[in-house]
C-alpha atoms as a PDB file:
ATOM      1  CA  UNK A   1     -69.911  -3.799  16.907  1.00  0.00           C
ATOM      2  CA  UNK A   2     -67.776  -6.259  19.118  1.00  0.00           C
ATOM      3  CA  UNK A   3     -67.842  -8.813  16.086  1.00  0.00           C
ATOM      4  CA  UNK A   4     -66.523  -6.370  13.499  1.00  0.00           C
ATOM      5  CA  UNK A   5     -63.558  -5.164  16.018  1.00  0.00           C
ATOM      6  CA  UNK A   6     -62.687  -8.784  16.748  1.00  0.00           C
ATOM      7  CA  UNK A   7     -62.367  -9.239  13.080  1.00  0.00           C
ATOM      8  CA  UNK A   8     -60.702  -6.321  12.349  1.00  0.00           C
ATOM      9  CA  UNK A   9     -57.761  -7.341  15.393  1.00  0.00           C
ATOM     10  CA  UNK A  10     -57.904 -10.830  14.139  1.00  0.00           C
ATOM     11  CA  UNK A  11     -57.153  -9.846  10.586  1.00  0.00           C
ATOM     12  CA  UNK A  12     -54.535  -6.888  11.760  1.00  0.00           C
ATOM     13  CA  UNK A  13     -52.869 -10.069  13.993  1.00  0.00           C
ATOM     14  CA  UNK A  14     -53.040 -12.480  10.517  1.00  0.00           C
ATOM     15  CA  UNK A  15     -51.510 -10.118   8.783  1.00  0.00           C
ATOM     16  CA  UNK A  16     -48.537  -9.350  10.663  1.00  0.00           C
ATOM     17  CA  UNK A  17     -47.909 -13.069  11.812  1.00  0.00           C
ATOM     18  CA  UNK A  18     -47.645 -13.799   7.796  1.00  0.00           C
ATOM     19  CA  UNK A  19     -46.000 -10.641   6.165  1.00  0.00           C
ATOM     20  CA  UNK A  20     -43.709  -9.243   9.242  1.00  0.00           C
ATOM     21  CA  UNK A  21     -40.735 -12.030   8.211  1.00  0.00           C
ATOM     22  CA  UNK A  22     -41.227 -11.091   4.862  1.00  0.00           C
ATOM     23  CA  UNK A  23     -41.116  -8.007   4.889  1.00  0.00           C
ATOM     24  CA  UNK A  24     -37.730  -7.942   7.364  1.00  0.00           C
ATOM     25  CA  UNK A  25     -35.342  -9.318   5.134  1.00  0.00           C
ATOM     26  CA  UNK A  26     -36.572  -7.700   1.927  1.00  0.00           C
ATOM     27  CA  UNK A  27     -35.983  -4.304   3.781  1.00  0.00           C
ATOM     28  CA  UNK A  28     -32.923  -5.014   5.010  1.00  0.00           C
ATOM     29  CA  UNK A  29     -29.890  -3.522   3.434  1.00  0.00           C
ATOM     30  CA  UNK A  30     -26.075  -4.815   2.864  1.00  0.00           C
ATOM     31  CA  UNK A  31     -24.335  -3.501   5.777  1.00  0.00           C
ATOM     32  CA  UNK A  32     -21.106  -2.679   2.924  1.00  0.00           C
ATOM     33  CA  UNK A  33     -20.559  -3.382  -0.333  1.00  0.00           C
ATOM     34  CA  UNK A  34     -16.317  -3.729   0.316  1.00  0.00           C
ATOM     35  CA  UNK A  35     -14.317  -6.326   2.072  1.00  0.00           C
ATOM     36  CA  UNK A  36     -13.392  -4.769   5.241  1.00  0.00           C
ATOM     37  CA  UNK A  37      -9.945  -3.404   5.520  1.00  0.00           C
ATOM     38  CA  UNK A  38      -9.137  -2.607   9.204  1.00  0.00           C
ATOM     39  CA  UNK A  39      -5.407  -3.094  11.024  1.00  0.00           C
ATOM     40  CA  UNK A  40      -3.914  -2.696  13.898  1.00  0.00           C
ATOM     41  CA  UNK A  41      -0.269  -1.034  13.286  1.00  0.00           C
ATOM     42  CA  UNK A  42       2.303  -1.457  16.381  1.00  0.00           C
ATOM     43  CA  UNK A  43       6.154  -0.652  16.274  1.00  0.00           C
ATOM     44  CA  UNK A  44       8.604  -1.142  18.922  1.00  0.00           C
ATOM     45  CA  UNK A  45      12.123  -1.815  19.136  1.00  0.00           C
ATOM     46  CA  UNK A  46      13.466  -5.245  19.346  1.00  0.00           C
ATOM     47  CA  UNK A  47      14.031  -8.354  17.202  1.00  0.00           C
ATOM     48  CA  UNK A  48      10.197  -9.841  17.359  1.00  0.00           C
ATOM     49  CA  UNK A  49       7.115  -8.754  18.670  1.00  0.00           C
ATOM     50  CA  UNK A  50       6.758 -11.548  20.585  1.00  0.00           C
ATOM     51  CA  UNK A  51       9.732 -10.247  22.839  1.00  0.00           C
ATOM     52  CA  UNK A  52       8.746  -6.719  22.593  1.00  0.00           C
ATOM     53  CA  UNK A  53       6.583  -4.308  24.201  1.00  0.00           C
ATOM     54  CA  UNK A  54       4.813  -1.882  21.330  1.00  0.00           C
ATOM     55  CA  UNK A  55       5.687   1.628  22.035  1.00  0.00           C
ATOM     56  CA  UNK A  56       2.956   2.758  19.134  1.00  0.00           C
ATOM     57  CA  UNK A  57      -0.115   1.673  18.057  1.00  0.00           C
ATOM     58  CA  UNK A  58      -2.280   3.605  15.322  1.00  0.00           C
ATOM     59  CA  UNK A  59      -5.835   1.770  13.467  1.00  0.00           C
ATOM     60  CA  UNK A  60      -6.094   1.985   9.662  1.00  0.00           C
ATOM     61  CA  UNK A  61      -9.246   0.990   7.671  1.00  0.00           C
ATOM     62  CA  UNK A  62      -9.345   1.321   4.008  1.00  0.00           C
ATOM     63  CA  UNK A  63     -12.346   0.385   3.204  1.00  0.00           C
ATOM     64  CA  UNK A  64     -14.805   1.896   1.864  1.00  0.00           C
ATOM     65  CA  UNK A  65     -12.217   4.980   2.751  1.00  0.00           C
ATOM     66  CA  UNK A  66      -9.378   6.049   4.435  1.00  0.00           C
ATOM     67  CA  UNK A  67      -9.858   6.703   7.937  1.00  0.00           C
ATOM     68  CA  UNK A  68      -8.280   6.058  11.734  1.00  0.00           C
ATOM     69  CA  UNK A  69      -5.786   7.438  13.893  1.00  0.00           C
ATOM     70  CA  UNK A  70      -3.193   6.827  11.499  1.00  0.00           C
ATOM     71  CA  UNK A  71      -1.577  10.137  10.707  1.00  0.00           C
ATOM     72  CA  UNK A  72      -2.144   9.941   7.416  1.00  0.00           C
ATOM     73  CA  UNK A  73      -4.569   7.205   6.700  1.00  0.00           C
ATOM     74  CA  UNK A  74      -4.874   8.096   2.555  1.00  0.00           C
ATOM     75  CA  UNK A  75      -1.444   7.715   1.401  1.00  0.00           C
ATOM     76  CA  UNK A  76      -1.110   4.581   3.971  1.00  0.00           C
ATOM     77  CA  UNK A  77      -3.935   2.627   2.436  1.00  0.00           C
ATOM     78  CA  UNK A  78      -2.231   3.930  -1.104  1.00  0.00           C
ATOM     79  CA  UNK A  79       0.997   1.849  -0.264  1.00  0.00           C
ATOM     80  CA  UNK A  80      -0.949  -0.995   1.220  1.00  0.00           C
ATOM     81  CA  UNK A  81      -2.968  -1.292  -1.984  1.00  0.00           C
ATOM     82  CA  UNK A  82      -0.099  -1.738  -4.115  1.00  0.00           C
ATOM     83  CA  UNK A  83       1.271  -4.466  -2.175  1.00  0.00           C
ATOM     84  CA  UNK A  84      -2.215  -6.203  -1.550  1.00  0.00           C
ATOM     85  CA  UNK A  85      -1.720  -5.226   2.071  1.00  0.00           C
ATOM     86  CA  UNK A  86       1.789  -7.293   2.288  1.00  0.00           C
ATOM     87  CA  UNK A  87       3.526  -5.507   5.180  1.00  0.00           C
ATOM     88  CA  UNK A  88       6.788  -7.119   3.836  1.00  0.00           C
ATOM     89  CA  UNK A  89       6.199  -6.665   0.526  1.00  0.00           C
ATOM     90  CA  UNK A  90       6.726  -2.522   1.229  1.00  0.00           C
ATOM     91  CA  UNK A  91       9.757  -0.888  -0.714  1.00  0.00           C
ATOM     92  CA  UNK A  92      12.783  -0.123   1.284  1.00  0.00           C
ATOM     93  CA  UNK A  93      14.432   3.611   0.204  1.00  0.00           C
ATOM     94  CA  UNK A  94      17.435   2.340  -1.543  1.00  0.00           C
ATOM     95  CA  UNK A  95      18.310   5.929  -2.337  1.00  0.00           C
ATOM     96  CA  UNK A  96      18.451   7.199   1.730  1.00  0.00           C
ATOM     97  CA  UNK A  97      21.745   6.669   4.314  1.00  0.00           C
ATOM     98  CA  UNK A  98      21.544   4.813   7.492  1.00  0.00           C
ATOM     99  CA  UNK A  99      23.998   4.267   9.807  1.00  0.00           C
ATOM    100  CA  UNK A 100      24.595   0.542  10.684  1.00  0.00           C
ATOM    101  CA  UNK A 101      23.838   0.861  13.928  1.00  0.00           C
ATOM    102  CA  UNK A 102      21.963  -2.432  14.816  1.00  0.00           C
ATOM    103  CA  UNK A 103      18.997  -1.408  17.342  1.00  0.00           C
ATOM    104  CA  UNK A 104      16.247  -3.494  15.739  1.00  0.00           C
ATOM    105  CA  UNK A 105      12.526  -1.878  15.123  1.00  0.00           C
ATOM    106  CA  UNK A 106       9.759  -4.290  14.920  1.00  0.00           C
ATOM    107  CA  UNK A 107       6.370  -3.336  13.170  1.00  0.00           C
ATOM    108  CA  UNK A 108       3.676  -5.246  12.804  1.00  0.00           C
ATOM    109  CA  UNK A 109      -0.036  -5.459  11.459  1.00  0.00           C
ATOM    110  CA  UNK A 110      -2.661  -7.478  12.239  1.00  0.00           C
ATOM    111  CA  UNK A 111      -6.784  -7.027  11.519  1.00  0.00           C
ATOM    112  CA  UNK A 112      -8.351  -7.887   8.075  1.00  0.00           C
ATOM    113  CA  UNK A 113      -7.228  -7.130   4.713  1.00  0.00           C
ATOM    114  CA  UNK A 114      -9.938  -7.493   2.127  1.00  0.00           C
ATOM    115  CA  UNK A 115     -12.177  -9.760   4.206  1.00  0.00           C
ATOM    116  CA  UNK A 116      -8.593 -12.150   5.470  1.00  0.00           C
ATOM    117  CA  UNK A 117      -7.556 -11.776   8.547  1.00  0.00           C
ATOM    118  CA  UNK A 118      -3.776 -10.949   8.853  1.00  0.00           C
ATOM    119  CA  UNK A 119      -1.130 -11.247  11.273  1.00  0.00           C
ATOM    120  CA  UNK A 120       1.639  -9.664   9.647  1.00  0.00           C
ATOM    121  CA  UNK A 121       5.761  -8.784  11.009  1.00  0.00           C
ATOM    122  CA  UNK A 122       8.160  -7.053   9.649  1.00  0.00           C
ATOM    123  CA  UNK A 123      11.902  -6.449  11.499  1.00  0.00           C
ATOM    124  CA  UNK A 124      14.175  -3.513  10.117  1.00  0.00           C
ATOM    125  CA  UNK A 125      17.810  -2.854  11.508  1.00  0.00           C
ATOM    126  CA  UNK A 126      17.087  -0.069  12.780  1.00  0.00           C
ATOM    127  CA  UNK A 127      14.591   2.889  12.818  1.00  0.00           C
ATOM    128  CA  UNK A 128      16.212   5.054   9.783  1.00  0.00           C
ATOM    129  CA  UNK A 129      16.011   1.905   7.764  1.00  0.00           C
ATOM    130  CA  UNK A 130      11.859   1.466   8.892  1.00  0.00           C
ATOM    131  CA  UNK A 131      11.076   4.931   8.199  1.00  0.00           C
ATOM    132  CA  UNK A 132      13.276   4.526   4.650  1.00  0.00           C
ATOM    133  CA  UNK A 133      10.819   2.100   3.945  1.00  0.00           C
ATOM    134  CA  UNK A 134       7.051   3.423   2.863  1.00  0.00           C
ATOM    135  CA  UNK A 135       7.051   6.666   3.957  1.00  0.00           C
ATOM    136  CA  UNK A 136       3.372   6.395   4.653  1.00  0.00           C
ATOM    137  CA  UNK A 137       2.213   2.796   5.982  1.00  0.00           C
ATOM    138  CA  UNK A 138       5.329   2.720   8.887  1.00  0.00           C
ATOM    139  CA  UNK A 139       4.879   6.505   9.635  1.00  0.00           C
ATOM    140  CA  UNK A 140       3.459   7.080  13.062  1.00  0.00           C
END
């Protein structure tokens, strides 16, 4: 009986020594199937980010969905999309009326976009021009 249990734990022991890293990565599943797509939005006023403090900071992720404290996180990722995630790329509202008051708003984004990590900038003139400018992305 003691020769048959030995064999049994030997052959239990052989078994797992030679199939356990097989079997690991064959189970093992893609952790996503997208790029990530996950910033860091900050806006504060002054000239460059650099030089200025951020009064507000809000995450965005787009990928696989919408999501983060961004107020509205769907129509965000929308705007980014069409731009390829090009913070300065974003339309300005030709069509709104802004004083020209200069008191300088700087946004910025920095994470990954699409599996490329970004450092992005953007300076408007002042905050009626930055919130002229896609209504959804720069609106937190």
């Amino acid at each position: 009986m003691r020769t048959s249990t030995r064999r049994a734990a030997a052959l239990g022991l052989t078994a797992t020594a030679v199939c356990g890293p097989l079997a690991g990565p064959a189970l093992a599943a893609p952790a996503s199937l997208y790029a990530p797509s996950a910033l860091v939005l900050t806006v504060g006023h002054g000239e460059r980010a650099a030089t200025t403090a951020p009064e507000r900071a809000v995450t965005l992720v787009c990928a696989p969905k919408p999501f983060g404290t961004h107020p509205d996180a769907a129509r965000a990722c929308r705007e980014l999309r069409a731009v390829d995630g090009d913070l300065t790329a974003l339309a300005t509202g030709r069509d709104v009326v802004c004083a020209k008051d200069y008191r300088p708003v700087v946004v910025t984004a920095q994470g990954v976009w699409q599996g490329e990590r970004v450092a992005q900038e953007r300076t408007f003139a002042n905050a009626c021009l930055k919130n002229a400018a896609a209504h959804g992305v720069l609106a937190f």
